[in-house]
Protein backbone atom coordinates (compact mmCIF):
# COMPACT_ATOMS: atom_id res chain seq x y z
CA UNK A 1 -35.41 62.02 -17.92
CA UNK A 2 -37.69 59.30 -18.11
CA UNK A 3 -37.11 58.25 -21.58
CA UNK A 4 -33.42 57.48 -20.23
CA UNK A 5 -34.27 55.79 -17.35
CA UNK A 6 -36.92 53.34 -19.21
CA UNK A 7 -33.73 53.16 -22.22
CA UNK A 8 -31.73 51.98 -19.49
CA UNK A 9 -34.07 49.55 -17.89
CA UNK A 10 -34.99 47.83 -21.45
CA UNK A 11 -31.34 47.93 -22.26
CA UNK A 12 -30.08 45.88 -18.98
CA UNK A 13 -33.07 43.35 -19.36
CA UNK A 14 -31.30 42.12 -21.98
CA UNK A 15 -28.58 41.28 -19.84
CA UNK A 16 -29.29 37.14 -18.96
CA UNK A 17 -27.04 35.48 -16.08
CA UNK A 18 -27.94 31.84 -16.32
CA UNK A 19 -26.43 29.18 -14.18
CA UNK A 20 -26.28 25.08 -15.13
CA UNK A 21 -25.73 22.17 -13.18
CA UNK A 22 -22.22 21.09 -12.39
CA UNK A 23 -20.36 19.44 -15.12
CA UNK A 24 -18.31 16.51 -14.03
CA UNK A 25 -15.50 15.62 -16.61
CA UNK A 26 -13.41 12.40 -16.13
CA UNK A 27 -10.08 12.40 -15.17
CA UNK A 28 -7.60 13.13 -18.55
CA UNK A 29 -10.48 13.17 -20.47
CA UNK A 30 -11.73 16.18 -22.40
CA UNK A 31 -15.00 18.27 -21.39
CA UNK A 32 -17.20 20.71 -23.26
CA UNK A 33 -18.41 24.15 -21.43
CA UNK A 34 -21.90 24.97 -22.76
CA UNK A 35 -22.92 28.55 -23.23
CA UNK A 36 -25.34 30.12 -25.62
CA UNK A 37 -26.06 33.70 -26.42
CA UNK A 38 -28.87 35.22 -28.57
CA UNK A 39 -28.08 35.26 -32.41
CA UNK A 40 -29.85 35.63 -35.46
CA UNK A 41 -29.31 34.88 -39.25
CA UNK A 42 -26.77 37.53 -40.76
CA UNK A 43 -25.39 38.68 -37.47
CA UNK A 44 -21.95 39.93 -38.02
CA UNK A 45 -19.65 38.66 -35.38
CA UNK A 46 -17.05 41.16 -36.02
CA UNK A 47 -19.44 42.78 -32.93
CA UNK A 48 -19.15 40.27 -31.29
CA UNK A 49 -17.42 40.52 -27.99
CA UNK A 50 -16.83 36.65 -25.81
CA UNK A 51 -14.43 36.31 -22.77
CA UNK A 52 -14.17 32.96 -20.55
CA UNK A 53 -12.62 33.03 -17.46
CA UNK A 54 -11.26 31.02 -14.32
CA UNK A 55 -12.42 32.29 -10.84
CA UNK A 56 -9.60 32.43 -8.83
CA UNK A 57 -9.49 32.94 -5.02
CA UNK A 58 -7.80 35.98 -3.87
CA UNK A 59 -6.18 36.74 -7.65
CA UNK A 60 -7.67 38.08 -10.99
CA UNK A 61 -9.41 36.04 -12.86
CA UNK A 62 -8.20 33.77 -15.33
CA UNK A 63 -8.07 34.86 -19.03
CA UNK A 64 -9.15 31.14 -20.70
CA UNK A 65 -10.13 32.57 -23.84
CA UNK A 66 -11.06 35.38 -25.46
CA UNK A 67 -12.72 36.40 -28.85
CA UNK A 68 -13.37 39.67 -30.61
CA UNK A 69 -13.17 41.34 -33.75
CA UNK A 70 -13.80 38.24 -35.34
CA UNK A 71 -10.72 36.17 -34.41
CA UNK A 72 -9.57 34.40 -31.38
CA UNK A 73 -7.24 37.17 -29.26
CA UNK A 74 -4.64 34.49 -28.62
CA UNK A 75 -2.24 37.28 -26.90
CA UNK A 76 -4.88 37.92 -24.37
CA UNK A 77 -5.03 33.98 -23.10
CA UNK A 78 -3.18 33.10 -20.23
CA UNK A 79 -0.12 31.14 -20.75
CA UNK A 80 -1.34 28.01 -19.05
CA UNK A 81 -4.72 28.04 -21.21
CA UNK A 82 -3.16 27.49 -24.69
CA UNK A 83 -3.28 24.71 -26.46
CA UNK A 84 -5.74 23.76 -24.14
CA UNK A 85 -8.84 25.67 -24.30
CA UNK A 86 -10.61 25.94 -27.90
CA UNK A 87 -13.90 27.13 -29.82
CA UNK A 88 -15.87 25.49 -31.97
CA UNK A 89 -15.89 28.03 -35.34
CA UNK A 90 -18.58 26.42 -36.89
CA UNK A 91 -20.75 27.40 -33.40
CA UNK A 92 -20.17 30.75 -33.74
CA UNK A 93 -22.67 31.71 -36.51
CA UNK A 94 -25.49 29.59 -34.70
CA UNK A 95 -25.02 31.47 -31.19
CA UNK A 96 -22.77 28.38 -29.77
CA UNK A 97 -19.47 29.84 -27.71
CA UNK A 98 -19.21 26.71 -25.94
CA UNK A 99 -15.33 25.77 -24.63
CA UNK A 100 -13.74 22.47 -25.10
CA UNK A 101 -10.97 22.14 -22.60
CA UNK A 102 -8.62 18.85 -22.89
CA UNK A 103 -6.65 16.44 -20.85
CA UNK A 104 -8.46 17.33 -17.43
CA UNK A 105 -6.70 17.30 -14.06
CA UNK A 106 -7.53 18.21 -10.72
CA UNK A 107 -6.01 21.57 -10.83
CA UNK A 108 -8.91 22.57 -13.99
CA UNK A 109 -11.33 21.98 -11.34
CA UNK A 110 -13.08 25.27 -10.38
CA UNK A 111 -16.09 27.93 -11.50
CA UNK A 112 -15.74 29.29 -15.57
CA UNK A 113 -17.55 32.22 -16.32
CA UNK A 114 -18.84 32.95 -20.32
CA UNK A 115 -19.43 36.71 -20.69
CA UNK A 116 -20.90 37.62 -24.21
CA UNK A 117 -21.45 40.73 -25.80
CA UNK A 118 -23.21 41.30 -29.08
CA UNK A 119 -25.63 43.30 -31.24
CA UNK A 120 -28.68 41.55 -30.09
CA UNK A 121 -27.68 42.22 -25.98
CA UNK A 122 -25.31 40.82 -23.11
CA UNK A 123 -25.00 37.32 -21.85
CA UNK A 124 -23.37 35.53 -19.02
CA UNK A 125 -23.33 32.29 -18.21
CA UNK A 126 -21.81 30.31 -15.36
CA UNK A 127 -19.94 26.55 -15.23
CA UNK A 128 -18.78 24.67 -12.51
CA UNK A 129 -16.05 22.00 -13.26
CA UNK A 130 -15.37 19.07 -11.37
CA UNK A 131 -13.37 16.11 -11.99
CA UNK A 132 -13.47 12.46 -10.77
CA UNK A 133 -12.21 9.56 -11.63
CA UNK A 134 -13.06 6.11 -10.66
CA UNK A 135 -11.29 3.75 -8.31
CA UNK A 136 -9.37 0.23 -9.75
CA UNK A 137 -10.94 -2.89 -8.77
CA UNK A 138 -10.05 -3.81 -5.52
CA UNK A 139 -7.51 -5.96 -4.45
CA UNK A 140 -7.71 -8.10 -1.43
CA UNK A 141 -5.16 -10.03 0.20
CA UNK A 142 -4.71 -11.53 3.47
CA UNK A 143 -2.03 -12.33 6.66
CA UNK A 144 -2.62 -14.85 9.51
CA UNK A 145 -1.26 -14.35 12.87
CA UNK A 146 -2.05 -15.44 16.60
CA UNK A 147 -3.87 -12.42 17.03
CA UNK A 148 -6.15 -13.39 14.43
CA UNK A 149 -6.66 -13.00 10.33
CA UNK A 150 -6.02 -9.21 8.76
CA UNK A 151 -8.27 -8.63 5.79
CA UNK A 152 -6.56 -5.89 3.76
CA UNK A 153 -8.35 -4.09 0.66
CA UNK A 154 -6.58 -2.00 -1.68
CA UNK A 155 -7.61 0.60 -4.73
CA UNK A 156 -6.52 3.74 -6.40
CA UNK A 157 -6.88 6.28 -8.72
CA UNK A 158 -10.07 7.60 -7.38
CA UNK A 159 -10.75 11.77 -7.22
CA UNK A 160 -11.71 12.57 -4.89
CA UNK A 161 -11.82 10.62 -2.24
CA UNK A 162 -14.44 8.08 -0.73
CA UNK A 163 -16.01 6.52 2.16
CA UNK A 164 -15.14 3.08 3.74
CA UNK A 165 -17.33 0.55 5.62
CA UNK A 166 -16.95 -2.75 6.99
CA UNK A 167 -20.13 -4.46 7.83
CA UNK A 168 -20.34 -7.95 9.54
CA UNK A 169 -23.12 -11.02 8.77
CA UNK A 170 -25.72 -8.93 10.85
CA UNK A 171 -24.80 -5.86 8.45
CA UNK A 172 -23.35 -4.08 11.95
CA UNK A 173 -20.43 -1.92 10.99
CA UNK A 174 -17.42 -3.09 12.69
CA UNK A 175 -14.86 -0.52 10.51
CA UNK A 176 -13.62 0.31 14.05
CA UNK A 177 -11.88 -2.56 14.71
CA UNK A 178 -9.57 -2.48 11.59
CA UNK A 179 -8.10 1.02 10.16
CA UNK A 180 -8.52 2.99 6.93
CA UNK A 181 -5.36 5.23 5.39
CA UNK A 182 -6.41 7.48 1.72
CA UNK A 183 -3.29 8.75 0.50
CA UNK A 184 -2.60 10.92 -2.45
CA UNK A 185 -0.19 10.54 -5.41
CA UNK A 186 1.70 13.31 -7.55
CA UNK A 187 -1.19 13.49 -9.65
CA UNK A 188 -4.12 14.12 -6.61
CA UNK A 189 -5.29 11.11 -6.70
CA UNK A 190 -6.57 9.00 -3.85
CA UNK A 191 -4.94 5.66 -2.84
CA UNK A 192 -7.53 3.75 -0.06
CA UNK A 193 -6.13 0.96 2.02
CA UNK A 194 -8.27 -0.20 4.90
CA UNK A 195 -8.30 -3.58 7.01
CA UNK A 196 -10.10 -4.98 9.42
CA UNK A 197 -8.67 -8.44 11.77
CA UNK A 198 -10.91 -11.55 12.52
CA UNK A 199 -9.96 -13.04 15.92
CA UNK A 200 -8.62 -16.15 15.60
CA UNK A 201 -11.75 -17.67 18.34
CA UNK A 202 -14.11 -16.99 15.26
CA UNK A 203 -13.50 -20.09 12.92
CA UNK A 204 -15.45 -18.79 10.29
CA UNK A 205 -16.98 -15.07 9.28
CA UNK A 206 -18.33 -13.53 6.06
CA UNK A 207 -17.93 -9.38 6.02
CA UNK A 208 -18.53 -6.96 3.38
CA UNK A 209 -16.58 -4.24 2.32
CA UNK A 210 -18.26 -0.93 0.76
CA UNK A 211 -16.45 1.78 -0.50
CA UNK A 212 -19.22 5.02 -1.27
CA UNK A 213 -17.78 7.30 -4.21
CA UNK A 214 -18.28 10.72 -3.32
CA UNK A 215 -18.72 11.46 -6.64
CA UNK A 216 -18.61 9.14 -10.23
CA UNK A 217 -19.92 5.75 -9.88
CA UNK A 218 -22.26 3.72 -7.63
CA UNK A 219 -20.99 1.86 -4.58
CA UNK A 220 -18.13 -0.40 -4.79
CA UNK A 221 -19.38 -3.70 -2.53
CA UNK A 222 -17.72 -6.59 -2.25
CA UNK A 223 -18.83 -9.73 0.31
CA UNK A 224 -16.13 -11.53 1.64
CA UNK A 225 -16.73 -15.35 3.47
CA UNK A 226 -13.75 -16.26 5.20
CA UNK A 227 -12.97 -20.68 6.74
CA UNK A 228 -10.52 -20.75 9.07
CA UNK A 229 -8.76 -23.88 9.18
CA UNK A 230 -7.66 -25.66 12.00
CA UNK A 231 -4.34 -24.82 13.58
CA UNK A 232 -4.18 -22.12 10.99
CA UNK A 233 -3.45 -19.44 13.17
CA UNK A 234 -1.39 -21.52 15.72
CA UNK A 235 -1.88 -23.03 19.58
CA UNK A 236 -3.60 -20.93 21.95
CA UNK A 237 -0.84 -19.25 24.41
CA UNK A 238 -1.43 -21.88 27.40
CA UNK A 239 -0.13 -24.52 24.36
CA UNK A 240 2.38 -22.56 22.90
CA UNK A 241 4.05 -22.29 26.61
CA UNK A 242 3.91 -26.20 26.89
CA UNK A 243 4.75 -27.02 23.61
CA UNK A 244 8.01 -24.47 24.32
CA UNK A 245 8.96 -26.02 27.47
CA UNK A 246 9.22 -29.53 25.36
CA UNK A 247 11.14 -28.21 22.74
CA UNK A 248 13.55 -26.84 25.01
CA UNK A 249 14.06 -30.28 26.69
CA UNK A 250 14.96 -31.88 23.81
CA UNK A 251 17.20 -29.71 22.81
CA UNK A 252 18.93 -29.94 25.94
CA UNK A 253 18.59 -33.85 26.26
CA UNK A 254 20.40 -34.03 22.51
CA UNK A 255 22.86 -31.62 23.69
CA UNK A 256 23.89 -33.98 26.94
CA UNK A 257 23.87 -37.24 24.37
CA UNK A 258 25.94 -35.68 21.84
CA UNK A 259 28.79 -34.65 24.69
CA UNK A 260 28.50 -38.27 26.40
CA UNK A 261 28.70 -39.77 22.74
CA UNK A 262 32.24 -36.87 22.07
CA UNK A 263 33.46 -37.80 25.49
CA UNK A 264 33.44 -42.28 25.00
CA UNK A 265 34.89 -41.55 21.56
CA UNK A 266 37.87 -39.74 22.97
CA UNK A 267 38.26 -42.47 25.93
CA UNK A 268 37.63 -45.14 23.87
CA UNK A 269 41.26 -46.26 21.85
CA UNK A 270 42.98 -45.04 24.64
CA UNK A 271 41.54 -47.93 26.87
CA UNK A 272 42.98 -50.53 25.76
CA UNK A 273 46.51 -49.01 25.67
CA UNK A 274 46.48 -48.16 29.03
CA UNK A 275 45.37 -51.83 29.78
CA UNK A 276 48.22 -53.19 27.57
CA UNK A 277 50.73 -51.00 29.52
CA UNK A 278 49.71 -52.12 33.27
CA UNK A 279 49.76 -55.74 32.18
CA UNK A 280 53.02 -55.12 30.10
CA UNK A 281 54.65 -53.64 33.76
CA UNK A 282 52.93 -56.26 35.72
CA UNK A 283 54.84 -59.13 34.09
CA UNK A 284 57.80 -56.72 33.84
CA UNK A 285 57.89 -56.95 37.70
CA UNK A 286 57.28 -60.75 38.05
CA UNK A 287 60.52 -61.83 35.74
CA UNK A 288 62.76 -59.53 37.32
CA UNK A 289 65.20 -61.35 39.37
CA UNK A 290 65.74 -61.05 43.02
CA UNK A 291 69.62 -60.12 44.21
CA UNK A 292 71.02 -62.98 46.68
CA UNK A 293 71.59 -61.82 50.15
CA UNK A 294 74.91 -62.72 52.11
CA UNK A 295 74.20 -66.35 53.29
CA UNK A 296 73.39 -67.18 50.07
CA UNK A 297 76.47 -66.48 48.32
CA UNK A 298 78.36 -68.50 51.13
CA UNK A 299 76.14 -71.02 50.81
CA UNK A 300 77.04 -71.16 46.83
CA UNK A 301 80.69 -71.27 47.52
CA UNK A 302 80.64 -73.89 50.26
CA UNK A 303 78.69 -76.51 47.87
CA UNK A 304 80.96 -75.64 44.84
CA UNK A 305 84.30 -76.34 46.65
CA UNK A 306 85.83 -79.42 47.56
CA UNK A 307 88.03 -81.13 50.33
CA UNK A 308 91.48 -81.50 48.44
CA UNK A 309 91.16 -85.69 49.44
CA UNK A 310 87.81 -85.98 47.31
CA UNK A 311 90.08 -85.55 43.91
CA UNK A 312 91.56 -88.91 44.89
């Protein structure tokens, strides 16, 4: 009884669960999965027994590849692993089982498990994959307004996502007064868009805007001095009010000319024709002769007749 008990304890120390550091693999780049496993010169590998696998939550465990009886077991990989997942053959021989997977994306993120089987004992080894990718350089632009100047930073194509600060000249962090938005594509990557406004009393300012990588790369910081010019941003209210009020009177005084100036060019040839017309009917009624009353026309006939002893 206890010759079986001590086979079974010398037979299970052989049994090694080793655990590495994360591996971080870029984002659609490829990444090797290390595992080892006891071998010796001569082995024959046609015991040799090697299974990686996917942890999945709540499901069975994914089938990434498998190897026995000296071949890769093709039929036992899932269907989203092939093409995709690979040995090295060459590694085989030397105790190497190490998994190249290709073409990484956020969904390959996630813990592999190596469990090896072979003459010499049994061997598991655990991976965990994550995947980053570094943001684009970011772009800055800029939009004045009476309210004051909106500094606006853009970058993408960072996984995951990342941190945003906007410190002043002091180094104070004033990333409260502007607004930060991460958004993510088709692909789960992280789109960052943050701005912060510069009221338009402060004529000049220098900030600096630091984005922290959670993971793949250093800092991102970029200092920013910003000159306002004068008038750039416009009057103060008070101004604009006055400045209003002015406009609006001359708009109003050019309206009033231009009607006076419509209004004498319709009067104006009609003038003199109406002044033609009243002196036309003036003289009209001057030359217009006045009918002889009754005494007249006697008088006419007395001095045109004469006494019948004139003719002599």
């Amino acid at each position: 009884m206890s010759e079986r008990v001590e086979g079974e304890v010398a037979q299970l120390s052989l049994v090694q669960v080793q655990s590495a550091p994360d591996v971080v693999a870029h984002f659609g780049a490829n990444v090797t999965l290390s595992c080892l496993f006891l071998s010796e010169p001569g082995m024959i590998l046609k015991g040799l027994t090697l299974t990686w696998q996917k942890e999945r939550a709540g499901a069975e465990a994914l089938v990434v590849h498998s190897y026995y009886y000296g071949r890769d077991q093709l039929a036992r990989q899932d269907e989203a692993c092939r093409n995709w997942a690979q040995l090295d053959p060459e590694g085989l021989a030397r105790g190497n089982v190490s998994l190249t997977l290709r073409d990484i994306h956020m969904q390959d993120e996630g813990v592999y498990l190596c469990h090896i089987t072979s003459e010499l004992g049994t061997t598991s080894e655990r991976r965990e994959l994550r995947v980053g990718a570094l943001f684009s350089e970011p772009q800055l632009t800029f939009s004045p307004s009476s309210a004051g100047v909106t500094l606006t930073v853009h970058t993408g194509g960072r996984y995951p996502s990342a941190t945003v600060r906007w410190l002043d000249e002091a180094g104070r962090d004033v990333t409260a007064e502007g607004a930060t938005e991460q958004q993510v594509d088709e692909q789960g990557l992280y789109h960052v868009t943050s701005w912060v406004t510069v009221l338009p009393v402060t004529h000049s300012a220098r900030l600096t805007f630091v984005l922290t990588p959670r993971m793949l790369g250093a800092p991102i910081t970029r200092p920013l001095s910003l000159q306002l010019s004068p008038g750039l941003l416009g009057p103060p209210a008070s101004c604009l009010g006055v400045r209003l009020a002015v406009i609006c009177a001359t708009c109003l005084f050019i309206i009033l000319l231009a009607v006076a100036f419509l209004y004498h060019l319709h009067q104006g040839p009609a003038g003199p024709r109406s002044w033609k017309k009243a002196e036309e009917e003036e003289q009209k009624e001057i030359s217009c002769p006045i009918p002889a009353g009754p005494s007249s026309e006697h008088a006419g006939s007395t001095s045109h007749e004469q006494p019948a002893g004139a003719e002599s």
